[in-house]
Protein backbone atom coordinates (compact mmCIF):
# COMPACT_ATOMS: atom_id res chain seq x y z
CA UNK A 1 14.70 -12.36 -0.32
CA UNK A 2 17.34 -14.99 -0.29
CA UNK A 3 15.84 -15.48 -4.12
CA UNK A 4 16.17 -12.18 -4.77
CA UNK A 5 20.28 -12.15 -3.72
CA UNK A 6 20.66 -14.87 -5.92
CA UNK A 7 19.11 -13.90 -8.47
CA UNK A 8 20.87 -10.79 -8.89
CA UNK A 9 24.11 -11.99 -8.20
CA UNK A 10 23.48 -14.06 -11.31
CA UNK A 11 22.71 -11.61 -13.92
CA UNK A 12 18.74 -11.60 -13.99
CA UNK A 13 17.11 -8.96 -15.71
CA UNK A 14 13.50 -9.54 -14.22
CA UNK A 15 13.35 -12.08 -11.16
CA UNK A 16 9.93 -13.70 -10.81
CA UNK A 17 8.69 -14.97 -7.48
CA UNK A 18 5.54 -17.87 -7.02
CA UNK A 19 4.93 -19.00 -3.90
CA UNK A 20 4.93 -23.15 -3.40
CA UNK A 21 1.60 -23.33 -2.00
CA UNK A 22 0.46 -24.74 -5.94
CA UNK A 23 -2.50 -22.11 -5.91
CA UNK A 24 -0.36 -20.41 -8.64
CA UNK A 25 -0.36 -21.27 -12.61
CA UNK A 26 3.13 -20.78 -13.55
CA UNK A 27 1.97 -20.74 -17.28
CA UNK A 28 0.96 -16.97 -16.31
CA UNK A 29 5.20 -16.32 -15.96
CA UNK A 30 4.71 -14.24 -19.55
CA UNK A 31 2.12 -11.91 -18.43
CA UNK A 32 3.48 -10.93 -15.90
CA UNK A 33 7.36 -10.51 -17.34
CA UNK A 34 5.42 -8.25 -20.11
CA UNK A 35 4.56 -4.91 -18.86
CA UNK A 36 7.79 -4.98 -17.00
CA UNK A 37 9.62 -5.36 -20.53
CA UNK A 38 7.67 -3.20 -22.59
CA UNK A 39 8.50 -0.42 -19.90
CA UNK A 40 5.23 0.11 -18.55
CA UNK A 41 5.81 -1.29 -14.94
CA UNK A 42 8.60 -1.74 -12.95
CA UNK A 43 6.99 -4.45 -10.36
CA UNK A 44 3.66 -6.77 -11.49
CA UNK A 45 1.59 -8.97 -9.15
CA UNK A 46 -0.98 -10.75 -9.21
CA UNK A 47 -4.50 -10.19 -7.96
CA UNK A 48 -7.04 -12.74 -7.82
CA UNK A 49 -10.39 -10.27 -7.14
CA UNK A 50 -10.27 -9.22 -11.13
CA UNK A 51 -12.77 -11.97 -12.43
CA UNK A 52 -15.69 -11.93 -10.45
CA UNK A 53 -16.63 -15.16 -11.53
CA UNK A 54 -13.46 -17.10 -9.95
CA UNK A 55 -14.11 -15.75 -6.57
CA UNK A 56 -16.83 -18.50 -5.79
CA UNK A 57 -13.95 -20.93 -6.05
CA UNK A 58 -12.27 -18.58 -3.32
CA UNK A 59 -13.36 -19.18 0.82
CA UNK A 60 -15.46 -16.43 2.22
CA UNK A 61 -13.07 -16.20 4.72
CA UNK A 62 -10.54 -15.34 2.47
CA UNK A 63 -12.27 -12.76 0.74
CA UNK A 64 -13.13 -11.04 3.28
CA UNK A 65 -9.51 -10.97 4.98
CA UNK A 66 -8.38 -9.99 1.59
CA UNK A 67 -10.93 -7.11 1.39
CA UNK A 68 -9.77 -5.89 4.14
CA UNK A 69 -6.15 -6.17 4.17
CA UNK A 70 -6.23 -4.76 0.77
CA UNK A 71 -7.92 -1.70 2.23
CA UNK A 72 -5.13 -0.97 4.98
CA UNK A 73 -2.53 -1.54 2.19
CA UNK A 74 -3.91 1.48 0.03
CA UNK A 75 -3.37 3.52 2.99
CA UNK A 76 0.07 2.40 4.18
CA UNK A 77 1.34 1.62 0.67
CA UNK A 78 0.42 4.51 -1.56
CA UNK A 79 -0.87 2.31 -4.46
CA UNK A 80 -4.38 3.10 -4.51
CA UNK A 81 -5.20 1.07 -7.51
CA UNK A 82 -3.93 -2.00 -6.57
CA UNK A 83 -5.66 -5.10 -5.17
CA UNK A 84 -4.38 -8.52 -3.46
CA UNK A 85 -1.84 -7.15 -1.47
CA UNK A 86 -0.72 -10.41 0.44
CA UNK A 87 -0.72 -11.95 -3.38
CA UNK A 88 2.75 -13.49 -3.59
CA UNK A 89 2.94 -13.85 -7.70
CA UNK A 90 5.15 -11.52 -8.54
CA UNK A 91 8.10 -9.81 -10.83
CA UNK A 92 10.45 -7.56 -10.33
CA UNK A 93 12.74 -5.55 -12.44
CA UNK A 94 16.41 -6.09 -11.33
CA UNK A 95 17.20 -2.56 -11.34
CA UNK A 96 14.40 -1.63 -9.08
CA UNK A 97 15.03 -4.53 -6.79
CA UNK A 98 18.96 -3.47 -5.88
CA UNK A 99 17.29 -0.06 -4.73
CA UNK A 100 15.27 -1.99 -2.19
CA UNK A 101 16.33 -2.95 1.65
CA UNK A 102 16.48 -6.21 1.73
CA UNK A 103 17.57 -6.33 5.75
CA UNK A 104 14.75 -4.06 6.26
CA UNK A 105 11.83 -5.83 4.80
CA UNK A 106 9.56 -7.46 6.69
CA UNK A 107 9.60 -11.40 6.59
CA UNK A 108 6.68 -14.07 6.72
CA UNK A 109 3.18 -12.85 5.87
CA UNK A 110 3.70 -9.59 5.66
CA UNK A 111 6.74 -9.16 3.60
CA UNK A 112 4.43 -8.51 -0.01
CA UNK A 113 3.02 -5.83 1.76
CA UNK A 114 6.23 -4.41 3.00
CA UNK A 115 7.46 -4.92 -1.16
CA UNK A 116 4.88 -2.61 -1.95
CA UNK A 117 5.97 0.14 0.74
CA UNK A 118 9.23 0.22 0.00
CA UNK A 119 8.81 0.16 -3.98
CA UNK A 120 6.47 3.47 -3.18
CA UNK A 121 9.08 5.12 -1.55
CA UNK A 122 11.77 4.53 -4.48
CA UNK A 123 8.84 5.69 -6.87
CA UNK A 124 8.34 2.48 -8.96
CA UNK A 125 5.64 1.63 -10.77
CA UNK A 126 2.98 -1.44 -9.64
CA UNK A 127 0.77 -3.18 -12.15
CA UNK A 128 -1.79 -5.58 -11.36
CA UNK A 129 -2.08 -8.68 -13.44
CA UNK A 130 -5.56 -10.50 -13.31
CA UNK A 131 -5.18 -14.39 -12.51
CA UNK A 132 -7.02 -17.61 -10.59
CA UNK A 133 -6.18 -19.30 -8.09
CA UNK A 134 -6.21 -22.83 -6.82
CA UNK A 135 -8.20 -23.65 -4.10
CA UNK A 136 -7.84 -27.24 -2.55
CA UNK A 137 -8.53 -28.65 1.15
CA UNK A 138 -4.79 -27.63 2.15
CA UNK A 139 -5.18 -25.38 5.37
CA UNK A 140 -4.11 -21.55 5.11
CA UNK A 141 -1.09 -21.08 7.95
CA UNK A 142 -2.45 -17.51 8.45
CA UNK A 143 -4.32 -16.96 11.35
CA UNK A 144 -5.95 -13.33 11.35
CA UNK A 145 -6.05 -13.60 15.16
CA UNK A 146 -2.30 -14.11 15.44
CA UNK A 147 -1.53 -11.18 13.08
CA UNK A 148 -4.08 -8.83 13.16
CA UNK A 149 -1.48 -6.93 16.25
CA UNK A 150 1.10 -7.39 13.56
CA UNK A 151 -0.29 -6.43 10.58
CA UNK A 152 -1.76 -3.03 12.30
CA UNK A 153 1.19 -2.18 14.04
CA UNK A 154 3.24 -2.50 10.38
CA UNK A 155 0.39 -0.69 8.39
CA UNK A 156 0.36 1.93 11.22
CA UNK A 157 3.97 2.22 10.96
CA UNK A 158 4.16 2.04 7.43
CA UNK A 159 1.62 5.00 6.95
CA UNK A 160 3.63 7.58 9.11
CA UNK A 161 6.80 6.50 7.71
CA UNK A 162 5.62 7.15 3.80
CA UNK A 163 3.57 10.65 5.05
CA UNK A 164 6.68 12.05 6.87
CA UNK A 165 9.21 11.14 3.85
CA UNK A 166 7.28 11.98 0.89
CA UNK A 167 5.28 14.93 1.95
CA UNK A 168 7.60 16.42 4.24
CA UNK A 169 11.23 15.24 3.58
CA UNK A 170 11.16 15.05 -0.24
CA UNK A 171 8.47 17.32 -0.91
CA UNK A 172 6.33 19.90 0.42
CA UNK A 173 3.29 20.48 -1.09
CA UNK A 174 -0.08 21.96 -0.43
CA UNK A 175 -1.39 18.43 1.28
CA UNK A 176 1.44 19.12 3.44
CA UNK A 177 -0.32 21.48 4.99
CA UNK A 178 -4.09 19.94 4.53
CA UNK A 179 -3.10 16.60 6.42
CA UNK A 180 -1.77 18.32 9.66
CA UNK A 181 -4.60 21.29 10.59
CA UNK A 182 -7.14 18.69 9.25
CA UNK A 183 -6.36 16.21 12.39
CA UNK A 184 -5.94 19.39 13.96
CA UNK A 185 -9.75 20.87 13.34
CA UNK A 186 -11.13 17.23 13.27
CA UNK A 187 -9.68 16.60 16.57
CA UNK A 188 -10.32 19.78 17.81
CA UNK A 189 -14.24 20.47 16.92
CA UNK A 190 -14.95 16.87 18.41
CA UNK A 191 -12.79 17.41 21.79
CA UNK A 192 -14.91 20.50 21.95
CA UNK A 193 -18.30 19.16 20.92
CA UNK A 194 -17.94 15.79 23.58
CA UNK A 195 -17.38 18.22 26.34
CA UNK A 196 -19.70 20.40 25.66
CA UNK A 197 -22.19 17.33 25.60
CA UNK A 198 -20.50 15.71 28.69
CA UNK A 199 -21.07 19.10 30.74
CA UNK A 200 -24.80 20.00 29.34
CA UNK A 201 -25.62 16.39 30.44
CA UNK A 202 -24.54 16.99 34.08
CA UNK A 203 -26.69 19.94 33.86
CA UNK A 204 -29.34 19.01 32.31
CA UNK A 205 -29.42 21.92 29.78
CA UNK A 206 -29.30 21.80 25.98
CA UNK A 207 -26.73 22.95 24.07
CA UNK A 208 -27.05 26.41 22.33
CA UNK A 209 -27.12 26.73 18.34
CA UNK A 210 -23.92 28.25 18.61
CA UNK A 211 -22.21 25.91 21.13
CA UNK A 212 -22.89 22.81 18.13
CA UNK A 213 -21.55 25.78 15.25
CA UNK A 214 -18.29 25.80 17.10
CA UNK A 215 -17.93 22.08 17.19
CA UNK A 216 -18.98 21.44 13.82
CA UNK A 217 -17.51 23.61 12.10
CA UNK A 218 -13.94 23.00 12.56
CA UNK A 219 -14.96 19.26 12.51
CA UNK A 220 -16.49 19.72 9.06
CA UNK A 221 -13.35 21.73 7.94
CA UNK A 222 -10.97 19.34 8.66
CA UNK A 223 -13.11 16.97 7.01
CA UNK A 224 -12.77 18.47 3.86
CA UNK A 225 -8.84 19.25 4.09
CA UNK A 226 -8.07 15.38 4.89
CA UNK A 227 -10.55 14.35 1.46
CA UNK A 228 -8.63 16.42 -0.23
CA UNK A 229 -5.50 15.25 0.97
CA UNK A 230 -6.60 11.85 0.46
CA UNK A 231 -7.67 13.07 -3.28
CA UNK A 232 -3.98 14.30 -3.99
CA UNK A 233 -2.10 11.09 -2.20
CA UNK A 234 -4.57 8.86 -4.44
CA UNK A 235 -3.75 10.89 -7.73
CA UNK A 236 0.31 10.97 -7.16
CA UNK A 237 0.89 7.15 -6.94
CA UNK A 238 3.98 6.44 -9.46
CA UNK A 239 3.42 6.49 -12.98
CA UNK A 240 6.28 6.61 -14.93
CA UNK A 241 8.57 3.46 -14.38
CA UNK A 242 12.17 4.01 -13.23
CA UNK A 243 13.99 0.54 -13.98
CA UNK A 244 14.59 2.33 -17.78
CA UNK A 245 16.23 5.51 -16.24
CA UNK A 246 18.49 3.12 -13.81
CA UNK A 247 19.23 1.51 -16.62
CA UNK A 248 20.57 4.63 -18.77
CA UNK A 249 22.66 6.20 -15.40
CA UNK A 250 24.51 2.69 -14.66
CA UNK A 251 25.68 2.55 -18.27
CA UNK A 252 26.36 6.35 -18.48
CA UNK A 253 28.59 5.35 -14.85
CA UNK A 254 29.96 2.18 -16.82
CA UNK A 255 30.92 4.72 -19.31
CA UNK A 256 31.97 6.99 -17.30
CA UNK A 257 34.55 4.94 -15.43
């Protein structure tokens, strides 16, 4: 982030971050500056699960930490479609990056992560960019058992944060309403169904056909209203890049003044 500042302060148009760990092929610098020129992204980064191939090279370990990181971060990100979360080769539109909160950003291993939250809730648009990595004996400083609190907490965090501002202080839509009386049916139909078992076990007795209807049902319900949240959150990730229209409104202010 200290980069970042720097950067900016001197004039950069696109600022381009690789971390010093030499897993990362600087060569790759252009493909990654090009989508963000040509207007079609406002932030790349790299993700290292595109060629299957190259994963072999990769520690189980790590793939499977990756996998699952990479899961959570659809959820409390918003970008569906992108892979490698923790991946720290990366660009960055200059316009885009002044719009971020720098003091607010998390810092160590999960500030990429963080990048990706805040750059959903400004609307700008991620591309992934396919590369290898370098694998040597060095030893990875991440621990999963030392962040695994950490990273949930943040992800946890993360996801009410994004829910509560975009569908509810920026918009209101119909998943507004689906995510809400989902967890409410879902939560309701299996309170109701557990006790219903707890007490008919005490008793000995079965429960009636329409005892398991009235758990199911509202189970099944809210089932189907948080898919099709899900189904709308997944389909309204950023599409159209903004680091073009910040562009045209600080030279119409330039102007202006």
């Amino acid at each position: 982030m200290t980069g970042y500042k720097a950067a900016m302060k001197a004039g950069a148009d696109i600022i381009v971050k690789i971390d010093g760990d030499g897993q990362m092929d600087p060569r790759l610098i252009p493909f990654f500056v090009e989508p963000i020129i040509n207007g079609e992204a406002d932030y790349t980064k790299g993700n290292r699960f595109f060629f299957l191939d190259e994963l072999r090279s990769m520690p189980t370990l790590r793939i499977f930490g990756n996998s699952i990181l990479s899961f959570c971060s659809k959820v409390s990100t918003g970008y569906w479609t992108v892979f490698d979360p923790t991946n720290g080769f990366t660009a960055i539109h200059t316009n885009v990056a002044q719009l971020l909160p720098f003091a607010s950003i998390s810092k160590r291993y999960f500030f990429e992560t963080d990048m990706l939250f805040r750059l959903n809730i400004v609307r700008a648009v991620v591309v992934d960019i396919p590369m290898d990595a370098k694998y040597g004996d060095e030893q990875s400083n991440l621990k999963i058992s030392k962040i695994i609190a950490e990273f949930s907490f943040k992800h946890f965090r993360n996801v009410v944060k994004r829910i509560v501002y975009t569908y509810y202080l920026r918009d209101l839509s119909l998943a507004s309403f689906e995510l809400p009386i989902g967890l409410f049916l879902m939560v309701g139909g299996a309170t109701f169904g557990i006790n219903r078992w707890v007490a008919g076990a005490h008793l000995h007795a079965a429960a009636t056909a329409g005892t398991v209807m009235l758990a199911a049902l509202p189970f099944l319900a809210g089932l189907q209203l948080i898919l099709a949240f899900l189904g709308y959150d997944i389909s309204s990730a950023p599409k159209r890049p903004i680091h073009k229209s910040l562009r045209r409104a600080k030279l119409l202010g330039t102007e202006t003044h």
